[in-house]
C-alpha atoms as a PDB file:
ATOM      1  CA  UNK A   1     -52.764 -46.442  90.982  1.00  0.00           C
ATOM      2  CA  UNK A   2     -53.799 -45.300  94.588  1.00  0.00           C
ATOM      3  CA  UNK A   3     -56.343 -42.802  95.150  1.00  0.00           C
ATOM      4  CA  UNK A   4     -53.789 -39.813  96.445  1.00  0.00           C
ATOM      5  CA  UNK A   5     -52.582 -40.305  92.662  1.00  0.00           C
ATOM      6  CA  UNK A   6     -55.979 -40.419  90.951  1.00  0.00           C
ATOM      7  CA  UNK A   7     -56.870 -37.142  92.551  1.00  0.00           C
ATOM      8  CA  UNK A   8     -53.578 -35.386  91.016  1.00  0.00           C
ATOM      9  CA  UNK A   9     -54.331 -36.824  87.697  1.00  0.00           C
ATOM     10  CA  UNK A  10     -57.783 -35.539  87.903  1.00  0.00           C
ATOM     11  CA  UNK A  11     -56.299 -31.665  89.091  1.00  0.00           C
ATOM     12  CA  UNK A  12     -53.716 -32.060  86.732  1.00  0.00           C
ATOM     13  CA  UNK A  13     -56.361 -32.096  83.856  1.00  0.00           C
ATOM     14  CA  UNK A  14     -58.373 -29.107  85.161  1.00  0.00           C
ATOM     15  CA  UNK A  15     -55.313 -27.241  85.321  1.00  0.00           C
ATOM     16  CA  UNK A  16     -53.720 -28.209  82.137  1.00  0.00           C
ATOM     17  CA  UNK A  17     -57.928 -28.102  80.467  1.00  0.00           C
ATOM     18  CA  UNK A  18     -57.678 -24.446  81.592  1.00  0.00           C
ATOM     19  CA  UNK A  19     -54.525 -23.603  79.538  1.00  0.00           C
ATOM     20  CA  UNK A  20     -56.036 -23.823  76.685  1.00  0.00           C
ATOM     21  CA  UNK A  21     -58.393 -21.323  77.502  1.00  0.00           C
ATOM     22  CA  UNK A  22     -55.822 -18.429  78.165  1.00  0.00           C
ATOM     23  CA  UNK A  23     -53.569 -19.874  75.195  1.00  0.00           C
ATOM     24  CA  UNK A  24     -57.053 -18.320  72.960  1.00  0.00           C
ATOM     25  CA  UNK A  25     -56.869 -15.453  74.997  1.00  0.00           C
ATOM     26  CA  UNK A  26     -52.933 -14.671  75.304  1.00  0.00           C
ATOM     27  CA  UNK A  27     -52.297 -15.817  72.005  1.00  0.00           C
ATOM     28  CA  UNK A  28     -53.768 -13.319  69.027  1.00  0.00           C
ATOM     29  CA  UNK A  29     -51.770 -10.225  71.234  1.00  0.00           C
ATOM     30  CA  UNK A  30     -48.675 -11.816  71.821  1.00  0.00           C
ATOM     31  CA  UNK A  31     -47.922 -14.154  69.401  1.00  0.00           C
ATOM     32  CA  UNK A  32     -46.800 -17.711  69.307  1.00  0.00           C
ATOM     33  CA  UNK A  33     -43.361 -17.229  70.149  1.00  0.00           C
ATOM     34  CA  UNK A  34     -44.166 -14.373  72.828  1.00  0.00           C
ATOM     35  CA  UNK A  35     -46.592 -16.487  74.703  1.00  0.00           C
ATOM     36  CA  UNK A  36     -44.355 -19.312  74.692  1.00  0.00           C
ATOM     37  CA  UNK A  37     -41.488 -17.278  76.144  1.00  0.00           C
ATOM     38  CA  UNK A  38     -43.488 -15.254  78.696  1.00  0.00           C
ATOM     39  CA  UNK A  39     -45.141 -18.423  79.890  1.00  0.00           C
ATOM     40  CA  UNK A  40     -42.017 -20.510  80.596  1.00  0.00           C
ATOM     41  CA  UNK A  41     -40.439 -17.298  81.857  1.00  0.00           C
ATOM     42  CA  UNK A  42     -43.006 -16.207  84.446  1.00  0.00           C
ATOM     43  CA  UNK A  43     -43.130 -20.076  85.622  1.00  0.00           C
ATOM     44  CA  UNK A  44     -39.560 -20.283  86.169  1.00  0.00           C
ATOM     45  CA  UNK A  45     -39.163 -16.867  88.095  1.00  0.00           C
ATOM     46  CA  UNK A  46     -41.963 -18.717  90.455  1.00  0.00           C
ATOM     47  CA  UNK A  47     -40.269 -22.022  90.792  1.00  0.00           C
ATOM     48  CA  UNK A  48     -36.588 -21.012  91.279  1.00  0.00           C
ATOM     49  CA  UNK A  49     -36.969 -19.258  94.764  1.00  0.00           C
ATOM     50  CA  UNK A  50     -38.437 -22.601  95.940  1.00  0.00           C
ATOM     51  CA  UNK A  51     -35.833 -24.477  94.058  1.00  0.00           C
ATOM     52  CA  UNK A  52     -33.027 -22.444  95.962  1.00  0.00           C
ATOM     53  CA  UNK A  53     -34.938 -22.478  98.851  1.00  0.00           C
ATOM     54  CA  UNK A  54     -35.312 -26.053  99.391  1.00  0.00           C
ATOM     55  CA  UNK A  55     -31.454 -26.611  98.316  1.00  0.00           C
ATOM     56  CA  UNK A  56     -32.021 -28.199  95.008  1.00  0.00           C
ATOM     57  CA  UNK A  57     -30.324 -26.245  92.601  1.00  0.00           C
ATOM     58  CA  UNK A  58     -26.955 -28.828  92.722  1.00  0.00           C
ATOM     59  CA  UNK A  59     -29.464 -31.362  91.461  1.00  0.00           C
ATOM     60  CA  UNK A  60     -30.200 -29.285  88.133  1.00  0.00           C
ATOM     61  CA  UNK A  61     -25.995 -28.703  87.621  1.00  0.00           C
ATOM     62  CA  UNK A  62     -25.344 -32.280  87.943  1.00  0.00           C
ATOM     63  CA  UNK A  63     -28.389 -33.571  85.660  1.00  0.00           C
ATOM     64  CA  UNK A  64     -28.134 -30.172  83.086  1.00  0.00           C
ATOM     65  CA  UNK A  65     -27.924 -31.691  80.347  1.00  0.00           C
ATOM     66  CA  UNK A  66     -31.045 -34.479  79.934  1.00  0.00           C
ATOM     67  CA  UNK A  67     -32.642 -31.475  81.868  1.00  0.00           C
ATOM     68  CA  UNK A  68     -32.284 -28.730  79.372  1.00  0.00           C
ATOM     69  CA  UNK A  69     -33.554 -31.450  76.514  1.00  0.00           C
ATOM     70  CA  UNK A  70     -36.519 -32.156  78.294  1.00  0.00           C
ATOM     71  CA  UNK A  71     -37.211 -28.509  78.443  1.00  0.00           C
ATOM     72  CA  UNK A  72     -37.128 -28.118  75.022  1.00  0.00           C
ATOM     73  CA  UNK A  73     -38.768 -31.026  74.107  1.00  0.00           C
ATOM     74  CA  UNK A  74     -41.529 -30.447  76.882  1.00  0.00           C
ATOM     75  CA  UNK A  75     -42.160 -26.700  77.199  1.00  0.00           C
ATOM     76  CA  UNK A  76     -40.251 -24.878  74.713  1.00  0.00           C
ATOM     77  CA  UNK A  77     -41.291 -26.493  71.394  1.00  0.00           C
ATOM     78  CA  UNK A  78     -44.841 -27.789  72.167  1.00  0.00           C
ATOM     79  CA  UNK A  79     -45.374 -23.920  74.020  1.00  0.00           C
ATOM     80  CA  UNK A  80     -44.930 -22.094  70.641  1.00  0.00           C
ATOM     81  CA  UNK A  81     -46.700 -24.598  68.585  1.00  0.00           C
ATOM     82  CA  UNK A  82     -49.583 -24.613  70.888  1.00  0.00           C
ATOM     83  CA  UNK A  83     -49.405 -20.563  70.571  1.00  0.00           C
ATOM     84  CA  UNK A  84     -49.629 -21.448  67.398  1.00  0.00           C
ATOM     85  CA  UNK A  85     -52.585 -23.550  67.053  1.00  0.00           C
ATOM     86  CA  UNK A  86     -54.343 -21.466  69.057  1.00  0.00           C
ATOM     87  CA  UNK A  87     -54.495 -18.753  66.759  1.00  0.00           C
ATOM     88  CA  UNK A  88     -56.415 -20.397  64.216  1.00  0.00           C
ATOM     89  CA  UNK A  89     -58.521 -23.322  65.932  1.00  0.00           C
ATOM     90  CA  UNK A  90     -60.619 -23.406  69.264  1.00  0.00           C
ATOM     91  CA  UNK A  91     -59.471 -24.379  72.800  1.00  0.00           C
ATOM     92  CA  UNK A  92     -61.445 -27.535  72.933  1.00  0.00           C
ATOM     93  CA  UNK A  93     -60.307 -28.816  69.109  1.00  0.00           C
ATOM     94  CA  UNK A  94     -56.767 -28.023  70.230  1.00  0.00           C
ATOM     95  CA  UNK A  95     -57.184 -29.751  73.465  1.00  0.00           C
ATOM     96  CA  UNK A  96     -58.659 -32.864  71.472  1.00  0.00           C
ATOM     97  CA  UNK A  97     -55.610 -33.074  69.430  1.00  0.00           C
ATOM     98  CA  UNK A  98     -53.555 -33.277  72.607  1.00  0.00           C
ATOM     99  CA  UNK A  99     -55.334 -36.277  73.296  1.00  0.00           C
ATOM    100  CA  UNK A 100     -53.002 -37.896  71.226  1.00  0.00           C
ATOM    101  CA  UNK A 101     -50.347 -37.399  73.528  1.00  0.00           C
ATOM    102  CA  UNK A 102     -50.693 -41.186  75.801  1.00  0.00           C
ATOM    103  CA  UNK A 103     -50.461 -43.029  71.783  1.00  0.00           C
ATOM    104  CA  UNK A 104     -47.705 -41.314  71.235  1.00  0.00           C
ATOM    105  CA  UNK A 105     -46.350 -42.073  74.531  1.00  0.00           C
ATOM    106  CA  UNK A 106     -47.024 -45.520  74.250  1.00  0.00           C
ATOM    107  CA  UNK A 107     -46.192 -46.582  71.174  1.00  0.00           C
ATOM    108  CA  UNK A 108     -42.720 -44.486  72.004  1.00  0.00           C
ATOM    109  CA  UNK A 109     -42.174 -46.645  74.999  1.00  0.00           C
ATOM    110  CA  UNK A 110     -43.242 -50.098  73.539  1.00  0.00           C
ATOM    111  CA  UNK A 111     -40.153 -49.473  70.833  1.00  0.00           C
ATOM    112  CA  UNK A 112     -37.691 -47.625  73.505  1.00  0.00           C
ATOM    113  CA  UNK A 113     -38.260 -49.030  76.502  1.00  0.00           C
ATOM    114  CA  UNK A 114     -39.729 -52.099  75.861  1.00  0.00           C
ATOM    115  CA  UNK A 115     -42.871 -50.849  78.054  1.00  0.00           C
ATOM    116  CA  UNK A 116     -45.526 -53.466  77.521  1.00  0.00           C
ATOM    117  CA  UNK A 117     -48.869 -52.907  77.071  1.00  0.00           C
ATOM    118  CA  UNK A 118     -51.322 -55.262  78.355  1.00  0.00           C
ATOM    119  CA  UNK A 119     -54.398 -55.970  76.877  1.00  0.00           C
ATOM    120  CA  UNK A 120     -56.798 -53.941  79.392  1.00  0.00           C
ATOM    121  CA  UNK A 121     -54.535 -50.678  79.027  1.00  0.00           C
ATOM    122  CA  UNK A 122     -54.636 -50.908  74.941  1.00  0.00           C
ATOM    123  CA  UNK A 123     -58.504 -51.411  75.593  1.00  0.00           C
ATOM    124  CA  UNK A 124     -58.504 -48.425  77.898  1.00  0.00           C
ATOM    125  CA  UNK A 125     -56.321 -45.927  75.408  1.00  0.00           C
ATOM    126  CA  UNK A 126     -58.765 -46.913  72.567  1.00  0.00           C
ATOM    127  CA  UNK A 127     -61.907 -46.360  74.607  1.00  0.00           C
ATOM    128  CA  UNK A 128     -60.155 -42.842  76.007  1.00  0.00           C
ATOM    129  CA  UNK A 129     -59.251 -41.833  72.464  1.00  0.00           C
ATOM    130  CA  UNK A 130     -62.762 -42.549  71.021  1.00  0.00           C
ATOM    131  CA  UNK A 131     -64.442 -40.543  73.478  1.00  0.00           C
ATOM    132  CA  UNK A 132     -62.110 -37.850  72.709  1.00  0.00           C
ATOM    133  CA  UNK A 133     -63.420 -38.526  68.705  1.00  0.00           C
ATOM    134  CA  UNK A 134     -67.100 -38.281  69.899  1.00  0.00           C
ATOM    135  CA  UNK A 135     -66.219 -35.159  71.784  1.00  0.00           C
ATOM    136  CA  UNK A 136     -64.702 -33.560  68.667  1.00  0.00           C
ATOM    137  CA  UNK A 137     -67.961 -34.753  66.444  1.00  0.00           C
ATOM    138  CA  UNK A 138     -70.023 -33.316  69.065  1.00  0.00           C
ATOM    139  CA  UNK A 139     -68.407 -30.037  70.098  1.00  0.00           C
ATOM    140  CA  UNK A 140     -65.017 -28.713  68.757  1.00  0.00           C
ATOM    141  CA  UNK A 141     -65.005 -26.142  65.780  1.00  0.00           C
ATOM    142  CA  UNK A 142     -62.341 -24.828  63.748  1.00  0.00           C
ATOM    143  CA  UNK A 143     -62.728 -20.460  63.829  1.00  0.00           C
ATOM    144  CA  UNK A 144     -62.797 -18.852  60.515  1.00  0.00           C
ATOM    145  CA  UNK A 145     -59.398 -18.924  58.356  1.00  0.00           C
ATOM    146  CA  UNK A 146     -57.824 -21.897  60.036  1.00  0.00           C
ATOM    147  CA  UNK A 147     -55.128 -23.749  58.551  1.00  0.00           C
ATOM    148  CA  UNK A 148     -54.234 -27.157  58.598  1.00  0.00           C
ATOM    149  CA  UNK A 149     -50.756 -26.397  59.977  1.00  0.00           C
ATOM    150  CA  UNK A 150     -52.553 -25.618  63.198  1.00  0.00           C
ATOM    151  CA  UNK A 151     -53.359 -29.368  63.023  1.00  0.00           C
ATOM    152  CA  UNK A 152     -50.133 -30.234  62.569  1.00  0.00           C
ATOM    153  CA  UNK A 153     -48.392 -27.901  65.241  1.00  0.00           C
ATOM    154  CA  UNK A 154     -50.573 -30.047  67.654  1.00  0.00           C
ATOM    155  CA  UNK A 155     -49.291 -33.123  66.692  1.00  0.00           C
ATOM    156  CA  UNK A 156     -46.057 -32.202  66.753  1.00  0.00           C
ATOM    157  CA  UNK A 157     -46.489 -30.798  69.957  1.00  0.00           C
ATOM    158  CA  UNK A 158     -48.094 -33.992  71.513  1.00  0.00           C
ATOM    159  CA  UNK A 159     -45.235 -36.111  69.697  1.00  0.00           C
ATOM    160  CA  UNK A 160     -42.592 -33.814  71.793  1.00  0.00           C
ATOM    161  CA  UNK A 161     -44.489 -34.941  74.918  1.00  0.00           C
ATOM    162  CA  UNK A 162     -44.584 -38.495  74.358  1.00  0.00           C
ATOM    163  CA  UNK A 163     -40.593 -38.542  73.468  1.00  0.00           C
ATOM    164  CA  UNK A 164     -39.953 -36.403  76.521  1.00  0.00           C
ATOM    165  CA  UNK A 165     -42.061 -38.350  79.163  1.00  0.00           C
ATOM    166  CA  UNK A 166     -40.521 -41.495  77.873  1.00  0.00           C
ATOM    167  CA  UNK A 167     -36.655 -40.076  77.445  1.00  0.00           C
ATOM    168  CA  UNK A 168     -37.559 -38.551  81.504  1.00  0.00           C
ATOM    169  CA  UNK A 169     -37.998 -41.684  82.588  1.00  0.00           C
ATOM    170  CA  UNK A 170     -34.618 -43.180  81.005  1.00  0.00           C
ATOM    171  CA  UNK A 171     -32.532 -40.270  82.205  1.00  0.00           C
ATOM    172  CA  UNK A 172     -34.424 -38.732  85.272  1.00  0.00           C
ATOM    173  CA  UNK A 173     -35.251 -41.387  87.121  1.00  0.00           C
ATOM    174  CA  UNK A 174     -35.002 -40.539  90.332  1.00  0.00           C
ATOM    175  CA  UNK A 175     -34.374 -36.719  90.240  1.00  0.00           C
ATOM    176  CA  UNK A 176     -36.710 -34.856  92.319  1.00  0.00           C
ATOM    177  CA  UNK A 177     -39.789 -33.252  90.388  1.00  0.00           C
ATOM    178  CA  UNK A 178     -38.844 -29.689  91.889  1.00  0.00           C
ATOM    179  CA  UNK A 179     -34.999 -29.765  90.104  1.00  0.00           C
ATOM    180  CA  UNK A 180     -36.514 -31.324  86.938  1.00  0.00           C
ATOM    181  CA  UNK A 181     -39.572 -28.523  86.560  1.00  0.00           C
ATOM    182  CA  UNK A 182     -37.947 -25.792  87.404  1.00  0.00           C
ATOM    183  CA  UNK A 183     -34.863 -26.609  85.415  1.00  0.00           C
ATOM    184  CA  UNK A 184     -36.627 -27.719  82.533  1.00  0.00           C
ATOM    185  CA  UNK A 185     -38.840 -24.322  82.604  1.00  0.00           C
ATOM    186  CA  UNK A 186     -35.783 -22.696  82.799  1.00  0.00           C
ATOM    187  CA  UNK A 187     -34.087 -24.189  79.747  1.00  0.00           C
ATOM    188  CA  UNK A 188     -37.382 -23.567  78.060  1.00  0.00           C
ATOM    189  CA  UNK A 189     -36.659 -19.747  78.698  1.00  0.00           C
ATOM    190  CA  UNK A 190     -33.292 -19.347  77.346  1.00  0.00           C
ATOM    191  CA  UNK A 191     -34.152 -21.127  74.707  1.00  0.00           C
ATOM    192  CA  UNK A 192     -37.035 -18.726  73.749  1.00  0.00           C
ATOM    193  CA  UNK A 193     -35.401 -14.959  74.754  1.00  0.00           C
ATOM    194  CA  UNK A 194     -33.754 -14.097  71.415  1.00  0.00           C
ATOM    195  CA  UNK A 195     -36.540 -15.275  69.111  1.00  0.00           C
ATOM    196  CA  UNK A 196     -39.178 -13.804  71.330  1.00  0.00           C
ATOM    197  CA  UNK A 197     -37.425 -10.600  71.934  1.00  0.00           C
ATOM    198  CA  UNK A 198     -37.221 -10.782  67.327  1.00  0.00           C
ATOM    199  CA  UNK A 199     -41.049 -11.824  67.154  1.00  0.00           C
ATOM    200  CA  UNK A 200     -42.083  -9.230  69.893  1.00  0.00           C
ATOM    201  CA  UNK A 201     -45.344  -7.518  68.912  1.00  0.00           C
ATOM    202  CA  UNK A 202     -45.442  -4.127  68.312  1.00  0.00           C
ATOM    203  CA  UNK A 203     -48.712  -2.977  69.752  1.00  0.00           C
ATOM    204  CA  UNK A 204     -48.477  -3.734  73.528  1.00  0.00           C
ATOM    205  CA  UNK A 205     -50.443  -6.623  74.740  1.00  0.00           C
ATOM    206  CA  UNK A 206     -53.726  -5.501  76.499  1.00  0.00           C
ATOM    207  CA  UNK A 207     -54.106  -6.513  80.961  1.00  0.00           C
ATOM    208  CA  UNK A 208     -56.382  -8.776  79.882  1.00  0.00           C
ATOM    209  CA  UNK A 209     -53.666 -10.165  77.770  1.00  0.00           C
ATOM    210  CA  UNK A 210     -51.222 -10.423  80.742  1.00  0.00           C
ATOM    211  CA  UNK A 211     -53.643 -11.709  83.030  1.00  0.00           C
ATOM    212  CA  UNK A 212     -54.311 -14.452  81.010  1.00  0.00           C
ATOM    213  CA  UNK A 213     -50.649 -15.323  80.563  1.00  0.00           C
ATOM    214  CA  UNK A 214     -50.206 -14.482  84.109  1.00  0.00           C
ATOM    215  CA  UNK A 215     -52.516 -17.289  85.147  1.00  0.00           C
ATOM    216  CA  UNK A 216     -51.181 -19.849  82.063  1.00  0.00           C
ATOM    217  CA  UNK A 217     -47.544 -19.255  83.606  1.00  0.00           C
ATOM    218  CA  UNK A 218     -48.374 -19.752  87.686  1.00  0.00           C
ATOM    219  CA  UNK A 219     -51.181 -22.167  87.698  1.00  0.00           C
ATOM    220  CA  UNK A 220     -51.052 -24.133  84.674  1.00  0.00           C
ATOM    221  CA  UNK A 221     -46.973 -24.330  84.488  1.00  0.00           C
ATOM    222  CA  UNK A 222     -45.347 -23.686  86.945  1.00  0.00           C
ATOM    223  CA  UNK A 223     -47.623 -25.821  89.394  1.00  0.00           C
ATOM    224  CA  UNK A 224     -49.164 -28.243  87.341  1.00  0.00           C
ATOM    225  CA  UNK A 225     -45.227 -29.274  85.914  1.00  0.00           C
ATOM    226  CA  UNK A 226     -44.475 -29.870  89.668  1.00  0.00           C
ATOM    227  CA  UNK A 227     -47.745 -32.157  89.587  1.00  0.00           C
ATOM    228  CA  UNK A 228     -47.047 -33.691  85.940  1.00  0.00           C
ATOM    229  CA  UNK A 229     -43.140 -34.411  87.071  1.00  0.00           C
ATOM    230  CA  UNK A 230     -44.167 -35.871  90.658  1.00  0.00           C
ATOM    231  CA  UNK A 231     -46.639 -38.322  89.275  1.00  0.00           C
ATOM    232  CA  UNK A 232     -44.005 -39.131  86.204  1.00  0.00           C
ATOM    233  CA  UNK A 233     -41.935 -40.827  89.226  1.00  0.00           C
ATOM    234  CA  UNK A 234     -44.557 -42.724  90.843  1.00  0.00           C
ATOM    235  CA  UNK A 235     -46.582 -43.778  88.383  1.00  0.00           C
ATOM    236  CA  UNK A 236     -44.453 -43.748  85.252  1.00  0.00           C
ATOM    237  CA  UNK A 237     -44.729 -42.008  81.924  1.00  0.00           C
ATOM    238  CA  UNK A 238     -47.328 -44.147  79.898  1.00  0.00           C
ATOM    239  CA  UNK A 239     -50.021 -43.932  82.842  1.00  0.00           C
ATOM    240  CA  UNK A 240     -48.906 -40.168  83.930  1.00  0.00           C
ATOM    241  CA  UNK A 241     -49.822 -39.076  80.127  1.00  0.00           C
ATOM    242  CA  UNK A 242     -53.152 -40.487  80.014  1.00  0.00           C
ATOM    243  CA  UNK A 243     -54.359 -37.188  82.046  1.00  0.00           C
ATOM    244  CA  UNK A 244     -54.561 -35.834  78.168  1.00  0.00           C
ATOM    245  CA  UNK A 245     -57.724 -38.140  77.892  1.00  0.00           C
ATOM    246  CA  UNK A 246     -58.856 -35.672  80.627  1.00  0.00           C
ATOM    247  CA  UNK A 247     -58.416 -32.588  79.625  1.00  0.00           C
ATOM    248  CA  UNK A 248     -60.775 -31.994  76.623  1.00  0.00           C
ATOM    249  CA  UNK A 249     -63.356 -32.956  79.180  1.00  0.00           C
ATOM    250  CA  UNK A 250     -62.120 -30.152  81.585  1.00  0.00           C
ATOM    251  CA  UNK A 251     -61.281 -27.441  78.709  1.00  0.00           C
ATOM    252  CA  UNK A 252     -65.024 -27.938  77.560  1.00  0.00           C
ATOM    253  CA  UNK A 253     -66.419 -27.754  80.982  1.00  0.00           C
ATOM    254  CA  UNK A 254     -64.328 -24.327  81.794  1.00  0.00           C
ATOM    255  CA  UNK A 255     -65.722 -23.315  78.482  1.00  0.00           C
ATOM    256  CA  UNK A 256     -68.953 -23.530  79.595  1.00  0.00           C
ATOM    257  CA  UNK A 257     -68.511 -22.006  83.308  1.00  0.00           C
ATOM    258  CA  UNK A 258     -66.580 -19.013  81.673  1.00  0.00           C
ATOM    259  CA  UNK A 259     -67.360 -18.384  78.209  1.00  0.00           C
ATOM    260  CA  UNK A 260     -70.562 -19.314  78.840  1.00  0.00           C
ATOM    261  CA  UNK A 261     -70.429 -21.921  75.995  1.00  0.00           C
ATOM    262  CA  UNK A 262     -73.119 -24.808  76.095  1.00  0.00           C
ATOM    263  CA  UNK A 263     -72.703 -28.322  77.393  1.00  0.00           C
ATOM    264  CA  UNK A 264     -74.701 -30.660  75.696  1.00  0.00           C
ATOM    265  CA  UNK A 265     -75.803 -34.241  77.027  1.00  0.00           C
ATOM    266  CA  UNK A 266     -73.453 -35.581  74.139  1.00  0.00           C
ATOM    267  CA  UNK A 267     -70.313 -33.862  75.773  1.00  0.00           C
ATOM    268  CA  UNK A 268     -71.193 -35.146  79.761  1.00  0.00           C
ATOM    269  CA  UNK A 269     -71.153 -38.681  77.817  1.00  0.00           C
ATOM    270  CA  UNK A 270     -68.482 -38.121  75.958  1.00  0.00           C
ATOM    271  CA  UNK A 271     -66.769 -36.887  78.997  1.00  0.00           C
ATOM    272  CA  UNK A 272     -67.763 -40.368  81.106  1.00  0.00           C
ATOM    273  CA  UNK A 273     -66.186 -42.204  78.171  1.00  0.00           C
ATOM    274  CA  UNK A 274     -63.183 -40.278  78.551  1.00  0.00           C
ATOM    275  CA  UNK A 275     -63.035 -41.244  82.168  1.00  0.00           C
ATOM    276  CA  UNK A 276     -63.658 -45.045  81.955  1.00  0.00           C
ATOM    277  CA  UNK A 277     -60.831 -45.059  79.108  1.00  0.00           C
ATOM    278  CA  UNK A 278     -58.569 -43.364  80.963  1.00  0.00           C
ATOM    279  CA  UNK A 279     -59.668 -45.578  84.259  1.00  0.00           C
ATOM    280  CA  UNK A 280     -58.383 -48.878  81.994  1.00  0.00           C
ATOM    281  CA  UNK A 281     -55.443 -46.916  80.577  1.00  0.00           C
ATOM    282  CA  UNK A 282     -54.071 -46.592  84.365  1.00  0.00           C
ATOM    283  CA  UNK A 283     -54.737 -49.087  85.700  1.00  0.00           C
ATOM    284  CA  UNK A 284     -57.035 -47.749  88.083  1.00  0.00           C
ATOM    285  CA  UNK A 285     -59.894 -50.339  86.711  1.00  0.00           C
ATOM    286  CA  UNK A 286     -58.499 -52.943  86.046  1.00  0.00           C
ATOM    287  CA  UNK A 287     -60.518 -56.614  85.257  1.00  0.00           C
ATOM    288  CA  UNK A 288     -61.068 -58.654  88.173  1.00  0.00           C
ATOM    289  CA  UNK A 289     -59.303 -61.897  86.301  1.00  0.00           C
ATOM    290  CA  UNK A 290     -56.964 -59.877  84.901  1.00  0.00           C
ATOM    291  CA  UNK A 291     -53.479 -59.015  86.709  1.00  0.00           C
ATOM    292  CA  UNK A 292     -52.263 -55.431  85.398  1.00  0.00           C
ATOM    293  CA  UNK A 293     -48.542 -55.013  84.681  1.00  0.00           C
ATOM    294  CA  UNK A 294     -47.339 -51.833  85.862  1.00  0.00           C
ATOM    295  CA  UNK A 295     -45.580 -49.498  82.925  1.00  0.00           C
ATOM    296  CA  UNK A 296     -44.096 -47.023  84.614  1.00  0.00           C
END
């Protein structure tokens, strides 16, 4: 992986590490389905001017189809169950369950599309995921009258990421990341008006509220897609989905900045497994005798 990539995967998980953050906040006011809908909504009213602008909008009618599935497999379904989780359990336990996302992803690939895995990267995703365990132990809680199908909402959602990396990959290759976000996003939308305008809450969401939502839809959609579907092309889907190893690492550190939470010397080691796990999952250490087969 070159460096240029490295430092997207590393923004990438701030960005995405922050969602989880306004998720909590958005979430108890406007409801799973709401928050789902406004967020792909907002992001798509962002990205389409740029879409149209740049003259990529026949690239979304010829490739509609595998388009609109990865938008509901990658923003429409794991959007509400996320709103979801986050009603019940904390940012950084939610954000440790999408950890799971790169086993998913791999284990998807190794039976679809024959991705192999050598033995450094399977090193690497077990290293990543058990720093993500010690993280948990350390500092995730569960908020008073959680369920367990918050738990399961966040596996689903991290199983709709793994199919949809791997299924953009079979049918995407290729397509530009601007066409592919912004079409996707927009999918995403349709998809979510008429249940969203049936779930609508009642009581106005606060501007905190919107801010919140604002900032989930602009920053960490509608830009970090164009980031997640850029490095999907050049570095594949099995290394592009290890940033989830990142991102409990960045959700607990934005914790701290501004919710004043506290980091403990438990979490920055947690956090430096995280990072040499994810290093070994990309590729990006790699053993000096050891000749790393690409997987993307």
């Amino acid at each position: 992986m070159k460096a240029a990539d490295a430092g997207e995967l590393l923004l990438l998980a701030a960005l995405w590490g922050a969602s989880f953050l306004f998720m909590r906040v958005g979430a108890p006011e406007f409801g799973a389905i709401g928050l789902a809908a406004v967020r792909v909504g907002l992001a798509t009213l962002v990205l389409a001017p740029v879409l149209l602008w740049r003259d990529q909008w026949p690239l979304v009618r010829a490739h509609w189809r595998p388009i609109a599935l990865v938008g509901i497999l990658n923003s429409a379904l794991p959007s509400v169950l996320y709103g979801h989780a986050a009603l019940s359990i904390s940012a950084g336990l939610a954000s440790i369950f999408n950890a799971s996302t790169p086993l998913f992803s791999a284990v998807i690939g190794w039976f679809w599309l024959r991705d192999r895995l050598t033995p450094a990267r399977s090193v690497g995703l077990a290293i990543g995921f058990a720093g993500v365990v010690g993280l948990a132990w350390g500092s995730a809680s569960v908020s008073p009258g959680s369920s367990g199908y918050a738990v399961v909402a966040c596996l689903g959602a991290t199983l709709c990421y793994g199919i949809a990396a791997n299924y953009t990959k079979l049918a995407l290759q290729g397509v530009p990341a601007l066409p592919v976000a912004t079409g996707s996003l927009g999918a995403a939308t349709l998809a979510l008006a008429l249940p969203a305008l049936w779930a609508w809450p009642e009581r106005a969401p606060s501007p905190a509220a919107w801010s919140a939502v604002a900032l989930l839809a602009v920053v960490c959609t509608a830009i970090a897609y164009l980031l997640f579907f850029r490095l999907l092309a050049r570095i594949g889907p099995s290394n592009a989905i290890a940033v989830t190893f990142l991102i409990p690492a960045f959700a607990l550190l934005w914790g701290g900045w501004l919710l004043d939470e506290t980091i403990t010397p438990a979490m920055v080691a947690g956090c430096a497994v995280i990072l040499l796990g994810t290093g070994l999952a990309t590729g990006l250490i790699a053993p000096r005798s050891a000749k790393v087969q690409p997987l993307g």
